[in-house]
C-alpha atoms as a PDB file:
ATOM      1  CA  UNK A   1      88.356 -74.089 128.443  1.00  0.00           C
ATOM      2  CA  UNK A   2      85.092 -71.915 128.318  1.00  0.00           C
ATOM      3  CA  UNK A   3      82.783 -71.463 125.449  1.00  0.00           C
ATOM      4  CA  UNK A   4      83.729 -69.234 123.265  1.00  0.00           C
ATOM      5  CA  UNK A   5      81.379 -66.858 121.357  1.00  0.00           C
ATOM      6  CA  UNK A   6      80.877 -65.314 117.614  1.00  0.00           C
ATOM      7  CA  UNK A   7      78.581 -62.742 116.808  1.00  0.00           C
ATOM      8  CA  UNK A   8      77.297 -60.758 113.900  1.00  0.00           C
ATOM      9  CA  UNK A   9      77.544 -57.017 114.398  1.00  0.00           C
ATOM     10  CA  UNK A  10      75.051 -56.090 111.846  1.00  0.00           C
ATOM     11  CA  UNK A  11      72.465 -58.609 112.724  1.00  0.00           C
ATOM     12  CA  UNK A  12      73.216 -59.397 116.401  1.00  0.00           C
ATOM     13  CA  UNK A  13      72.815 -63.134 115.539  1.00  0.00           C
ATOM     14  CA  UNK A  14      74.996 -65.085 118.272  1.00  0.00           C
ATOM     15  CA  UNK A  15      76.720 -68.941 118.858  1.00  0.00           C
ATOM     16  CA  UNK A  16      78.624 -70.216 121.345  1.00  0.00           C
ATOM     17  CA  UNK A  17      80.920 -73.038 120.335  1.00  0.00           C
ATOM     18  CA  UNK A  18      82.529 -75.409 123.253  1.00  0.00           C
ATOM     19  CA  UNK A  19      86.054 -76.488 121.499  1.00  0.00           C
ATOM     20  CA  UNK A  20      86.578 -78.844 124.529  1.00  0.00           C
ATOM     21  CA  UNK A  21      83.985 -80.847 123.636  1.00  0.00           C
ATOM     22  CA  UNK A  22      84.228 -82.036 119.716  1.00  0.00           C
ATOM     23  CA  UNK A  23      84.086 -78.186 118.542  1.00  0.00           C
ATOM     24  CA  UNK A  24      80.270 -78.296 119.413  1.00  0.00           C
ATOM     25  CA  UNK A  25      78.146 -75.245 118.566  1.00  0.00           C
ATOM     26  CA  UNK A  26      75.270 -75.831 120.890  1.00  0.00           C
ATOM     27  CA  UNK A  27      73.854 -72.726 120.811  1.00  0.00           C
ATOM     28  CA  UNK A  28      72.383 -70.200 118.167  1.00  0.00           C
ATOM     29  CA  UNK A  29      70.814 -67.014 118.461  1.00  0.00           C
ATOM     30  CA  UNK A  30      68.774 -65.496 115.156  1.00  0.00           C
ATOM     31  CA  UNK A  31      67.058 -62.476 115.345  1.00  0.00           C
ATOM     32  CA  UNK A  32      63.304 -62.197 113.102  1.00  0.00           C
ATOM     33  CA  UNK A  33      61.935 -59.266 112.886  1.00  0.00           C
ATOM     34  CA  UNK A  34      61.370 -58.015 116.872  1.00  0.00           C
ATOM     35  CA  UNK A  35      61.915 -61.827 118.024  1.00  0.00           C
ATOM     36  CA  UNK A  36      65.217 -63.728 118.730  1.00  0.00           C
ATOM     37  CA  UNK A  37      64.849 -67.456 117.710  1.00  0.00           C
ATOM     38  CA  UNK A  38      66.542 -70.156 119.643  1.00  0.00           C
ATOM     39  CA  UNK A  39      67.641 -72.419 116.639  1.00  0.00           C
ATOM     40  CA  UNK A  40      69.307 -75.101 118.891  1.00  0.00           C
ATOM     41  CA  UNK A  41      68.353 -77.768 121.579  1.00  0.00           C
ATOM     42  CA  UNK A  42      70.966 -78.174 124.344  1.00  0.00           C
ATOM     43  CA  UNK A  43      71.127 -79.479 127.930  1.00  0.00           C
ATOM     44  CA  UNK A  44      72.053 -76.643 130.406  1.00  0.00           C
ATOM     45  CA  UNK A  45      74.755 -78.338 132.150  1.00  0.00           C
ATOM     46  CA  UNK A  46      76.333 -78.513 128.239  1.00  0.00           C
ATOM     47  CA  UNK A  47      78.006 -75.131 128.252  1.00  0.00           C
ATOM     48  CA  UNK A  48      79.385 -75.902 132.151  1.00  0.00           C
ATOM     49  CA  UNK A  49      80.495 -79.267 131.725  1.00  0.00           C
ATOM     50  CA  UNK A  50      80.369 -80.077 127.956  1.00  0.00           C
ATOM     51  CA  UNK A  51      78.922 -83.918 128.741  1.00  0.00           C
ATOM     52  CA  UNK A  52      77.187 -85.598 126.459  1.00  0.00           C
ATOM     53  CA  UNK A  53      78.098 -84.396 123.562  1.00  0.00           C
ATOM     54  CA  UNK A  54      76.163 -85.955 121.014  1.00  0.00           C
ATOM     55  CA  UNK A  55      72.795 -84.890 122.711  1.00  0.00           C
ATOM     56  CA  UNK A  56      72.885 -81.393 122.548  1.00  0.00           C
ATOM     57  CA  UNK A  57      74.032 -78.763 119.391  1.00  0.00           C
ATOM     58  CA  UNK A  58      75.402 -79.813 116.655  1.00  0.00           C
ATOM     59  CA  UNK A  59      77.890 -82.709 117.126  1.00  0.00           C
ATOM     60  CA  UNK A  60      80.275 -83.545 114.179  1.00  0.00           C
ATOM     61  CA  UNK A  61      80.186 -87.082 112.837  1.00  0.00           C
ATOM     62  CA  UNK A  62      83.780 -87.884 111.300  1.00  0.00           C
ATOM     63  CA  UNK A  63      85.670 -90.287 109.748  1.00  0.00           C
ATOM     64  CA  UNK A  64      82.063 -92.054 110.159  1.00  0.00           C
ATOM     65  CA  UNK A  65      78.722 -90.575 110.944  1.00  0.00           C
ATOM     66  CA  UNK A  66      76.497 -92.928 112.970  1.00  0.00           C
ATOM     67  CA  UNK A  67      77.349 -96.668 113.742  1.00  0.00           C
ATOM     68  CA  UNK A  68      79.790 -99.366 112.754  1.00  0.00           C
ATOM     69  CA  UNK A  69      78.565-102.865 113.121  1.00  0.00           C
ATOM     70  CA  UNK A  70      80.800-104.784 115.950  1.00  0.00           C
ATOM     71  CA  UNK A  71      82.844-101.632 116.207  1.00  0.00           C
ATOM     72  CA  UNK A  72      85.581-103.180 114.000  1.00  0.00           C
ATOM     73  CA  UNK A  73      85.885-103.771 109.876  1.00  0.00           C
ATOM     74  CA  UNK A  74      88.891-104.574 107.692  1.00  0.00           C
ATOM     75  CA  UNK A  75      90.756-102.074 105.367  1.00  0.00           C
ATOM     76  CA  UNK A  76      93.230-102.941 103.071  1.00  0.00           C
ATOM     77  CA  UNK A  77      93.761-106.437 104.412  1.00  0.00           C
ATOM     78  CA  UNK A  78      93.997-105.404 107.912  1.00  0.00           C
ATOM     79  CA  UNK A  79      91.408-105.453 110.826  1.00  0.00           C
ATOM     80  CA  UNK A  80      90.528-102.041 112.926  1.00  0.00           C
ATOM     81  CA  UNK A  81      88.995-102.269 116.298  1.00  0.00           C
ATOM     82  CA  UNK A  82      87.387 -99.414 117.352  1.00  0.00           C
ATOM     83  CA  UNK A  83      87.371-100.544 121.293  1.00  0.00           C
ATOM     84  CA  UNK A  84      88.207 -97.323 122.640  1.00  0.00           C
ATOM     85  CA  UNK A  85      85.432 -95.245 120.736  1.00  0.00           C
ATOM     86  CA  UNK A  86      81.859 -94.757 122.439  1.00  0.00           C
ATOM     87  CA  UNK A  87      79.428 -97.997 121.680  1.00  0.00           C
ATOM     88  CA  UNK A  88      75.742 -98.441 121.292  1.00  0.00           C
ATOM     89  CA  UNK A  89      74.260-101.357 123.720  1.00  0.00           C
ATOM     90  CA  UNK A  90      74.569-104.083 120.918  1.00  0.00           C
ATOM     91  CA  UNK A  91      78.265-103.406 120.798  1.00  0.00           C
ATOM     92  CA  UNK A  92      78.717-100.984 117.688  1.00  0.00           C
ATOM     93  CA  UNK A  93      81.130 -97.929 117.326  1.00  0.00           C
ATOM     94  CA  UNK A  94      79.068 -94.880 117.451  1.00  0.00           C
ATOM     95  CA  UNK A  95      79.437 -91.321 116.187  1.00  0.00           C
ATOM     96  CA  UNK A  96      83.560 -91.469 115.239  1.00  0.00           C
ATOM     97  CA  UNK A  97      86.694 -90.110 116.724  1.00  0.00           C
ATOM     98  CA  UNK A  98      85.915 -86.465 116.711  1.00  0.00           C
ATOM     99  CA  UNK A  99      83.106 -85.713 119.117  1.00  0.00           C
ATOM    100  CA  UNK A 100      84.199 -85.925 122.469  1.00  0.00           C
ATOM    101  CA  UNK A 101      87.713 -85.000 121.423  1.00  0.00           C
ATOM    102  CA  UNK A 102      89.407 -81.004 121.795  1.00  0.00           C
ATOM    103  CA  UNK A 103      89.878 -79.727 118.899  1.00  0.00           C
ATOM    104  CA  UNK A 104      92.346 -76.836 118.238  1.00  0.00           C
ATOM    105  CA  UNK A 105      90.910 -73.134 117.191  1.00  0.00           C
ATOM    106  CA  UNK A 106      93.029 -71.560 114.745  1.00  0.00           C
ATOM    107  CA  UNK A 107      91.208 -68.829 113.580  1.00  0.00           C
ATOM    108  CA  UNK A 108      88.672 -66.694 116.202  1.00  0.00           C
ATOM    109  CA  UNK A 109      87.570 -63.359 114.735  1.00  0.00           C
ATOM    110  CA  UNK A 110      83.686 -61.340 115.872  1.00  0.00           C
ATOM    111  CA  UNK A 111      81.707 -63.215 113.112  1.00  0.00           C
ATOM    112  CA  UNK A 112      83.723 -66.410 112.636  1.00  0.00           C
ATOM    113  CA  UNK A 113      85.319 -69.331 114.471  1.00  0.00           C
ATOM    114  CA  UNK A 114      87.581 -72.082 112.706  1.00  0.00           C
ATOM    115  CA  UNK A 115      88.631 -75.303 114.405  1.00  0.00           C
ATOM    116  CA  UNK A 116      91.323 -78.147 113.451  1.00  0.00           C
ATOM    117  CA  UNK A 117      91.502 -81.408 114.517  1.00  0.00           C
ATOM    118  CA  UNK A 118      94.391 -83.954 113.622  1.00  0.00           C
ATOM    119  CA  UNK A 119      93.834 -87.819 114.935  1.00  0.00           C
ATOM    120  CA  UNK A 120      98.065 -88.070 115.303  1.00  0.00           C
ATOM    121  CA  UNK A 121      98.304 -84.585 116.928  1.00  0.00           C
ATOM    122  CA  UNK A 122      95.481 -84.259 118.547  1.00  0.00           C
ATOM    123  CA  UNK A 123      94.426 -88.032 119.826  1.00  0.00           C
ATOM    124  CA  UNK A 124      97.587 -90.042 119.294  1.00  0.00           C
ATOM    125  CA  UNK A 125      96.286 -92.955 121.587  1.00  0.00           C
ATOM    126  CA  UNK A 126      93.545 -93.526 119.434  1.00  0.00           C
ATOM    127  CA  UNK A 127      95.646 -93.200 115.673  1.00  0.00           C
ATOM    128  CA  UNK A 128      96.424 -97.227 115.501  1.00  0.00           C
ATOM    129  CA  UNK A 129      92.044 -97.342 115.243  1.00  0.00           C
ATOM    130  CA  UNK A 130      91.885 -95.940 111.878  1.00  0.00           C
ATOM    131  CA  UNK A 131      94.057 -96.487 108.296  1.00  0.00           C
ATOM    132  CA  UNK A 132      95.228 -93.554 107.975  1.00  0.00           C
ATOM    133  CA  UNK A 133      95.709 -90.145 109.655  1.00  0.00           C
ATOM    134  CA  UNK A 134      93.324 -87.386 109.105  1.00  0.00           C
ATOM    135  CA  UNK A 135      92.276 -83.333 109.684  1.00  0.00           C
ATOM    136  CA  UNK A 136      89.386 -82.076 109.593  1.00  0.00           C
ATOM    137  CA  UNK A 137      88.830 -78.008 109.983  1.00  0.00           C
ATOM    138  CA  UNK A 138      85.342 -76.303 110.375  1.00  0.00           C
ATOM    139  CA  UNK A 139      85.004 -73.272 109.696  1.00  0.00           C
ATOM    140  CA  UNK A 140      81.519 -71.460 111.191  1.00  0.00           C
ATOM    141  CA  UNK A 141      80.436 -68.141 110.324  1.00  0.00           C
ATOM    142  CA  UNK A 142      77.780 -66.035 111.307  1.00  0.00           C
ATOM    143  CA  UNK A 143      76.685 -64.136 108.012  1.00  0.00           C
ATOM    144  CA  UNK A 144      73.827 -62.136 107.345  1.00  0.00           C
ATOM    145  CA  UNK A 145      71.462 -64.779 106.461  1.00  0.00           C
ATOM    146  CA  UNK A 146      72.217 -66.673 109.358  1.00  0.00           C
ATOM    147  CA  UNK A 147      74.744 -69.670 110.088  1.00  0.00           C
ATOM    148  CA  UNK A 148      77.166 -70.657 107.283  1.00  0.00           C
ATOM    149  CA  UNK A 149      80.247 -73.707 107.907  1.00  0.00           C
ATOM    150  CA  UNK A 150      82.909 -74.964 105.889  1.00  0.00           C
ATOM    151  CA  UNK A 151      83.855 -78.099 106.018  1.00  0.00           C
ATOM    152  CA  UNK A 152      87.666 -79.009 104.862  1.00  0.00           C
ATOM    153  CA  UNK A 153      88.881 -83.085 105.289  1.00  0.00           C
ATOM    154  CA  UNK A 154      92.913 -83.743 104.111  1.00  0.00           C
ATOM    155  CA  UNK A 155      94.775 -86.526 104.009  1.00  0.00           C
ATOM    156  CA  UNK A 156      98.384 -85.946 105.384  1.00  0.00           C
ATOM    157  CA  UNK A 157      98.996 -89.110 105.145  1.00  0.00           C
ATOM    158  CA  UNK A 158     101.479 -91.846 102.889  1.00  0.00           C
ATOM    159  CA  UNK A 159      98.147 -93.982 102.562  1.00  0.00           C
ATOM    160  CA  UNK A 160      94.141 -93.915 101.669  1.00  0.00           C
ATOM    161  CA  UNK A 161      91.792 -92.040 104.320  1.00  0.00           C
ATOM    162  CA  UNK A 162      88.079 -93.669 104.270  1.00  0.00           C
ATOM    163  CA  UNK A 163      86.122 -91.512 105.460  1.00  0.00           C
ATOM    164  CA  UNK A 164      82.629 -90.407 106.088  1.00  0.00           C
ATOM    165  CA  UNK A 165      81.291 -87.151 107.294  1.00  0.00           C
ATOM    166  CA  UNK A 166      77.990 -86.075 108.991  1.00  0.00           C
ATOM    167  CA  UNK A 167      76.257 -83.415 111.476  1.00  0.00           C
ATOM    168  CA  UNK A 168      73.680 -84.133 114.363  1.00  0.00           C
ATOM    169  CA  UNK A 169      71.805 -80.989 114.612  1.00  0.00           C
ATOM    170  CA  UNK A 170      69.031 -80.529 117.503  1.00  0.00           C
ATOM    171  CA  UNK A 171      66.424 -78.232 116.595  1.00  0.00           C
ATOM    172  CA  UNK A 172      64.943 -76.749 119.169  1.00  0.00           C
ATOM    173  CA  UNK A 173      60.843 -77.112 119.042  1.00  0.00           C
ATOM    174  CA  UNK A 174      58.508 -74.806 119.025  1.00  0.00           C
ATOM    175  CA  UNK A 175      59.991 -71.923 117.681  1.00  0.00           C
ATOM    176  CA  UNK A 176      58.504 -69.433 120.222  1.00  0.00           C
ATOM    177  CA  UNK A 177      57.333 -69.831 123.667  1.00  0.00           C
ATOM    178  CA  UNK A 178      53.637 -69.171 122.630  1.00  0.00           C
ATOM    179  CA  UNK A 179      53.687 -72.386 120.273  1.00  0.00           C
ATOM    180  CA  UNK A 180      53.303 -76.113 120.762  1.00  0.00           C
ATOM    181  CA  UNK A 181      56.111 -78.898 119.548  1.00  0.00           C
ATOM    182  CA  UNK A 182      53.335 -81.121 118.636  1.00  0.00           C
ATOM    183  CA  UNK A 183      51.960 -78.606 116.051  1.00  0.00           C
ATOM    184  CA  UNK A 184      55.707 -77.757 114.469  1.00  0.00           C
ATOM    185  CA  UNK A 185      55.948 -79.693 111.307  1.00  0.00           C
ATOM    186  CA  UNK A 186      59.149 -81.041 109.465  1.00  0.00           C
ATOM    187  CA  UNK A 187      59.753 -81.055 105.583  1.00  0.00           C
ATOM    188  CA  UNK A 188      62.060 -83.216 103.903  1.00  0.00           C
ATOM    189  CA  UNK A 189      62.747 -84.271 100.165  1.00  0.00           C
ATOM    190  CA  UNK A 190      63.585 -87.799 100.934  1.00  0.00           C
ATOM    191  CA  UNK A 191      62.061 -90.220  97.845  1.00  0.00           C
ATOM    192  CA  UNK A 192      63.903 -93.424  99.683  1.00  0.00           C
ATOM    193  CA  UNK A 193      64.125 -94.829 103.243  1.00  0.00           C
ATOM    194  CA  UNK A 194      66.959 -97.725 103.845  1.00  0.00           C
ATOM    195  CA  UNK A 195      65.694-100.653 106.345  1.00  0.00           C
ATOM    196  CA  UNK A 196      67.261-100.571 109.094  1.00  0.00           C
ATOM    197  CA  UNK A 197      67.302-103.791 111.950  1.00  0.00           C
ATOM    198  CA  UNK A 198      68.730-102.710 115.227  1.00  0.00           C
ATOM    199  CA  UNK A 199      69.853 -99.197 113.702  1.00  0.00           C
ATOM    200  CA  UNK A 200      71.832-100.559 110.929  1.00  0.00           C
ATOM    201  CA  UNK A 201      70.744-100.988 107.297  1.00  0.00           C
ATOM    202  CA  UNK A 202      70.594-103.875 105.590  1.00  0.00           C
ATOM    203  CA  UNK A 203      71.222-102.513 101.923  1.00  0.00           C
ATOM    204  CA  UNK A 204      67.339-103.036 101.099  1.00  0.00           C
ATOM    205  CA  UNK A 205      66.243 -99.467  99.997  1.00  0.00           C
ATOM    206  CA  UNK A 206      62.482 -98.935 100.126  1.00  0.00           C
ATOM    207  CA  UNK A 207      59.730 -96.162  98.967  1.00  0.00           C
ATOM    208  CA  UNK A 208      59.063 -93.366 101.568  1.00  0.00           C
ATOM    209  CA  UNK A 209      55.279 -93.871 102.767  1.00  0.00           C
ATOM    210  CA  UNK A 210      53.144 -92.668 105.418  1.00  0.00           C
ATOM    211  CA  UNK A 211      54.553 -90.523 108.286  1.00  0.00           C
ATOM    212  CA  UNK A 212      57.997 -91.074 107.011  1.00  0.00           C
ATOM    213  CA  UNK A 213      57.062 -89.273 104.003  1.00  0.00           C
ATOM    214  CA  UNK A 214      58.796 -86.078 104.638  1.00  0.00           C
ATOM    215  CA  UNK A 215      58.509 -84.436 101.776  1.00  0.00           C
ATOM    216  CA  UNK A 216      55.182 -82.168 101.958  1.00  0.00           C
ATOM    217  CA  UNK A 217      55.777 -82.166 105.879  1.00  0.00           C
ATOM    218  CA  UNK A 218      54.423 -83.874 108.879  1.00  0.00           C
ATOM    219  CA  UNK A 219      53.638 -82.924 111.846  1.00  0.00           C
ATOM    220  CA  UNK A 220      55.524 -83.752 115.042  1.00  0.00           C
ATOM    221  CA  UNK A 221      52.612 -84.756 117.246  1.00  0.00           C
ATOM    222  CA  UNK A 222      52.938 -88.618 117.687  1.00  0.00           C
ATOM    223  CA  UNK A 223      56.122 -88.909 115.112  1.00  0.00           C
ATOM    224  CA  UNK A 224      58.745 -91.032 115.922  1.00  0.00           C
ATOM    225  CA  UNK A 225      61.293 -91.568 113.766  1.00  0.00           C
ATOM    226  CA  UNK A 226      65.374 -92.444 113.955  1.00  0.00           C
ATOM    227  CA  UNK A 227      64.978 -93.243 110.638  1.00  0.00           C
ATOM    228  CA  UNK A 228      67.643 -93.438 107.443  1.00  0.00           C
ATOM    229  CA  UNK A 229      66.497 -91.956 104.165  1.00  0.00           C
ATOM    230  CA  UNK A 230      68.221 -91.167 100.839  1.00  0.00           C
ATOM    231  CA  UNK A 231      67.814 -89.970  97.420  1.00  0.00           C
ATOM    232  CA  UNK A 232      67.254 -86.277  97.910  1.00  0.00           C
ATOM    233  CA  UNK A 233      66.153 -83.822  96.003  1.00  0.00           C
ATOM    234  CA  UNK A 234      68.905 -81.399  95.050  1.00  0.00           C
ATOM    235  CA  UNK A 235      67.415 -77.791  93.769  1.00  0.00           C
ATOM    236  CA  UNK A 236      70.094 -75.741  92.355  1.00  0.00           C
ATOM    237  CA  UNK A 237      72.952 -77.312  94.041  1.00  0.00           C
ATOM    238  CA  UNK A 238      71.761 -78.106  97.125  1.00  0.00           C
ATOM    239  CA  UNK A 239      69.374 -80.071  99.256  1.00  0.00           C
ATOM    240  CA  UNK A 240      66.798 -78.007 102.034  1.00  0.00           C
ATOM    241  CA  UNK A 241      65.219 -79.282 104.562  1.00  0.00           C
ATOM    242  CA  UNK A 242      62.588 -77.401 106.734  1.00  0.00           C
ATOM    243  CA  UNK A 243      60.983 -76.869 110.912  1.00  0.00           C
ATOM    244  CA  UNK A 244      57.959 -74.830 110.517  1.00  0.00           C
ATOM    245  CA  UNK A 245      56.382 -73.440 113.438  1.00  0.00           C
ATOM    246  CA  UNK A 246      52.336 -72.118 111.824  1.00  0.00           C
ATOM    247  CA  UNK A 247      51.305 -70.749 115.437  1.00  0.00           C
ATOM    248  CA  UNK A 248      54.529 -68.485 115.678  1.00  0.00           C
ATOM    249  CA  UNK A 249      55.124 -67.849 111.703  1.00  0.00           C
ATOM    250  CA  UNK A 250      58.602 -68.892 111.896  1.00  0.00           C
ATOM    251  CA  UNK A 251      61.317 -71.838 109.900  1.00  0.00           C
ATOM    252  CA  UNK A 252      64.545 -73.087 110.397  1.00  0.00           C
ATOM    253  CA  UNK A 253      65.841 -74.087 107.258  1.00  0.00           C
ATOM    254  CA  UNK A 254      68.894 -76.247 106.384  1.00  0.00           C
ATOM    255  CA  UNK A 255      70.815 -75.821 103.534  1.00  0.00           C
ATOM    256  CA  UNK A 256      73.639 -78.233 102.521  1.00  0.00           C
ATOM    257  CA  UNK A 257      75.965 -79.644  99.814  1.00  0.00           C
ATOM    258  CA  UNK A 258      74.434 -82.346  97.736  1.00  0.00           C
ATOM    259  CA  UNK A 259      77.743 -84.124  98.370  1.00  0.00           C
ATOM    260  CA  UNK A 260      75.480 -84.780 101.312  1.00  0.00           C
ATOM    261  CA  UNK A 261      73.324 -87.957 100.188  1.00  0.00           C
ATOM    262  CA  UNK A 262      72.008 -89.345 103.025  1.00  0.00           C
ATOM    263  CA  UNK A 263      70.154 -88.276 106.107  1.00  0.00           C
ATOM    264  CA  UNK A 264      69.102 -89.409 109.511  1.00  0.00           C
ATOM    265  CA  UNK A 265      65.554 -87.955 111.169  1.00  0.00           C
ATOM    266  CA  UNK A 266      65.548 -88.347 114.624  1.00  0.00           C
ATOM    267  CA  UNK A 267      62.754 -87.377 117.425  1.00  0.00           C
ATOM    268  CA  UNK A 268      64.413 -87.460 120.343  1.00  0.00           C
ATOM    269  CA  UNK A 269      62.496 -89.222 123.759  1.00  0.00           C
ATOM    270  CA  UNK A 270      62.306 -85.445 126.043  1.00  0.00           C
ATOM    271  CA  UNK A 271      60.656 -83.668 122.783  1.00  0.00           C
ATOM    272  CA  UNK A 272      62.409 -80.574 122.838  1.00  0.00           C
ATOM    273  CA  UNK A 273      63.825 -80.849 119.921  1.00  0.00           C
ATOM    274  CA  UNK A 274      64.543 -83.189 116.272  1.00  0.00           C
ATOM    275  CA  UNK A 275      67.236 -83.847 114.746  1.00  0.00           C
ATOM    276  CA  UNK A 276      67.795 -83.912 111.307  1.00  0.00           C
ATOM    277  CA  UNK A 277      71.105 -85.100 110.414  1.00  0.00           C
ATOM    278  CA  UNK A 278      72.631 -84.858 106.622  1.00  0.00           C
ATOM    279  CA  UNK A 279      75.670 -87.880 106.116  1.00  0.00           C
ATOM    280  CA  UNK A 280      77.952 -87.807 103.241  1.00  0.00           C
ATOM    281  CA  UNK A 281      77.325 -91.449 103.445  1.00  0.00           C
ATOM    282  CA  UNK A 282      74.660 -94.205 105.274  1.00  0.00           C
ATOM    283  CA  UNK A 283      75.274 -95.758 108.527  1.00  0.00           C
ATOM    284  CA  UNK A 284      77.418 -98.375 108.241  1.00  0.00           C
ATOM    285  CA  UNK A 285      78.706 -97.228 105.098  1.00  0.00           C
ATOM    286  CA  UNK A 286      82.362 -99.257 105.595  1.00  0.00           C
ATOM    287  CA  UNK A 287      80.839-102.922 105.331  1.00  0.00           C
ATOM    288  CA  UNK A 288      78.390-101.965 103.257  1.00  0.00           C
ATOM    289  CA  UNK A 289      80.328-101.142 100.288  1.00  0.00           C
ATOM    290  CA  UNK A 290      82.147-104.109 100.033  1.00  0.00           C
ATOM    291  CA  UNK A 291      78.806-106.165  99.998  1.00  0.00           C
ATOM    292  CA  UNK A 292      78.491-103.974  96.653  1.00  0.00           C
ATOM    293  CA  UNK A 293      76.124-101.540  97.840  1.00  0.00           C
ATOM    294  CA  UNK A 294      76.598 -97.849  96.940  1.00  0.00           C
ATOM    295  CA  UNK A 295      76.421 -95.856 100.235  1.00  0.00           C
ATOM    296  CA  UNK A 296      78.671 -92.729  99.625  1.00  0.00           C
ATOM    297  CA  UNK A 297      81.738 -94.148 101.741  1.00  0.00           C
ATOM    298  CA  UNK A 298      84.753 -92.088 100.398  1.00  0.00           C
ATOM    299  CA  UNK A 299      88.806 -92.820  99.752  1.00  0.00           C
ATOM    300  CA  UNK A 300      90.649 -89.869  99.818  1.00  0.00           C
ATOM    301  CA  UNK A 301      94.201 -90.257  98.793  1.00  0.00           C
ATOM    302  CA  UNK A 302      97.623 -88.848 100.247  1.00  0.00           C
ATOM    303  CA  UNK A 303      97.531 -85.335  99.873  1.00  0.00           C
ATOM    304  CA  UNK A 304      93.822 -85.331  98.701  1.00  0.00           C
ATOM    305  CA  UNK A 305      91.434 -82.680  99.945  1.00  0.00           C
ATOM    306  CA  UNK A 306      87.324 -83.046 100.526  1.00  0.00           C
ATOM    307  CA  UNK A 307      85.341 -79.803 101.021  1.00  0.00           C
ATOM    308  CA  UNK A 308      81.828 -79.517 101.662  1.00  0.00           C
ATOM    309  CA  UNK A 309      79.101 -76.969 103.563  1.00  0.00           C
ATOM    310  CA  UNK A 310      75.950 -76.188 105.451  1.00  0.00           C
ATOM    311  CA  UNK A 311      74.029 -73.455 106.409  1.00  0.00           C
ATOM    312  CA  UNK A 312      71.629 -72.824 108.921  1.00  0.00           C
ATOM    313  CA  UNK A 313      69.093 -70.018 108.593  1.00  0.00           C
ATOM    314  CA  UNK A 314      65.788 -68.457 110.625  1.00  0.00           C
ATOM    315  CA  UNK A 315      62.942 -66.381 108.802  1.00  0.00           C
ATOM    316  CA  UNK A 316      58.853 -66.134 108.816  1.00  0.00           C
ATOM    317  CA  UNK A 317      57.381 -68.816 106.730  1.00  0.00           C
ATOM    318  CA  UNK A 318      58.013 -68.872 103.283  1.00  0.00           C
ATOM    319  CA  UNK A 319      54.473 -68.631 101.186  1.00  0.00           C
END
């Protein structure tokens, strides 16, 4: 299958989605004033091939967002081995079930794309790696003020779903060919950071300080971060997080559910682009939580529903 494409009549704001390849959109289009900005950071080959899926648009993290330590945990008295899921080089499951995986559209209209994906429908071979069945649909939507996507988890199943859900955005930097990644700053209102050894945190939870201080914005040039932070601010409902480019007058902002408590800032090696990645838990969330810790890891029972959202939007800098 090819990419597939929505568009907004009224605004001419564009994204191409590639279903074949986790329901990625790795491309969007919004339109400021006389200028079209490039939101999103992906590889060319992406939209011919869709390889590598977690390293360009926006991959979708489910039932776990980042890593499981030893790529296997128990659940209800019984051991899962996630063997056949994509590992990191000491050995942990990465990313979840859902990335790599084709997902079904169900709904393709101008302005608006919906996808479905069911682990015993749509990945059989891969259903004894997880408790229970799942489906997750995303919805996106290309509204006026930019980006908009509904998320919707259910459990069709006779027993619990555990789950955890979470996005890996790349935003593309600069903002305009004129400007300079270095000088693009990022905002964030992140109070907490967990330590992390080897990617994975150790429960220890520790004040934000220095460059990883996100919240009155830092400055890209000689940040690197893959970094784990929590307890953010939530303004009216929701928690924002901001790429200004000064030299072209231009933002990204992300918008997203504060059922969204965690997130993961990320400056990838090539410097195109940096990720900032809201989780609806923390890395490792599934061992975790029974060591005590709170991390966000949900149970959703038979029949149970989860909905959340995020929106992506493009403007001149807010003053």
């Amino acid at each position: 299958m090819t990419p597939l494409q929505i568009r907004n009549p009224r605004t001419g704001a564009l994204a191409r989605i590639y279903p074949e390849a986790g329901f990625n959109l790795f491309q969007l289009q919004i339109p400021v004033g006389q200028q079209t900005v490039e939101v999103l950071d992906a590889f060319p080959e992406f939209a011919e091939s869709g390889q590598n899926p977690t390293r360009s648009g926006i991959p979708l993290l489910f039932p776990f967002p980042n890593r499981i330590r030893g790529g296997r945990f128990m659940w209800a008295g019984k051991e899962y081995v996630l063997d056949s899921l994509r590992q990191d080089q000491q050995g942990n499951a990465i990313h979840g079930h859902v990335f790599d995986r084709p997902w079904r559209v169900i709904e393709h209209v101008e302005h608006a794309i919906v996808g479905q994906f069911q682990l015993s429908i749509d990945d059989p071979a891969r259903r004894h790696t997880w408790p229970a069945d799942f489906q997750i649909e995303v919805g996106y939507h290309l509204l006026d003020e930019g980006l908009h996507c509904d998320i919707r988890v259910t459990n069709p199943d006779q027993v619990t779903l555990p789950f955890g859900f979470g996005t890996h955005s790349y935003f593309r930097v600069p903002l305009a060919p004129t400007s300079q990644a270095g000088d693009c700053l990022i905002q964030a209102p992140a109070a907490t950071e967990w330590e992390l050894v080897n990617c994975l945190p150790t429960g220890k939870r520790i004040p934000v300080a220095g460059q990883k201080d996100l919240r009155e914005g830092q400055e890209l040039a000689g940040l690197k971060l893959d970094d784990a932070f929590t307890d953010l601010t939530v303004t009216d409902g929701r928690i924002e997080t901001i790429i200004m480019d000064p030299a072209a007058g231009l933002e990204i902002r992300q918008s997203f559910d504060s059922q969204f408590r965690d997130l993961v800032a990320f400056t990838p090696p090539h410097g195109r682009s940096v990720c900032l990645e809201p989780y609806t838990c923390i890395t490792d969330a599934v061992h975790l939580a029974t060591q005590g810790f709170d991390t966000g890891w949900r149970v959703l029972a038979p029949g149970g529903e989860f909905r959340t959202w995020f929106q992506i939007t493009a403007g001149p800098i807010y003053v």
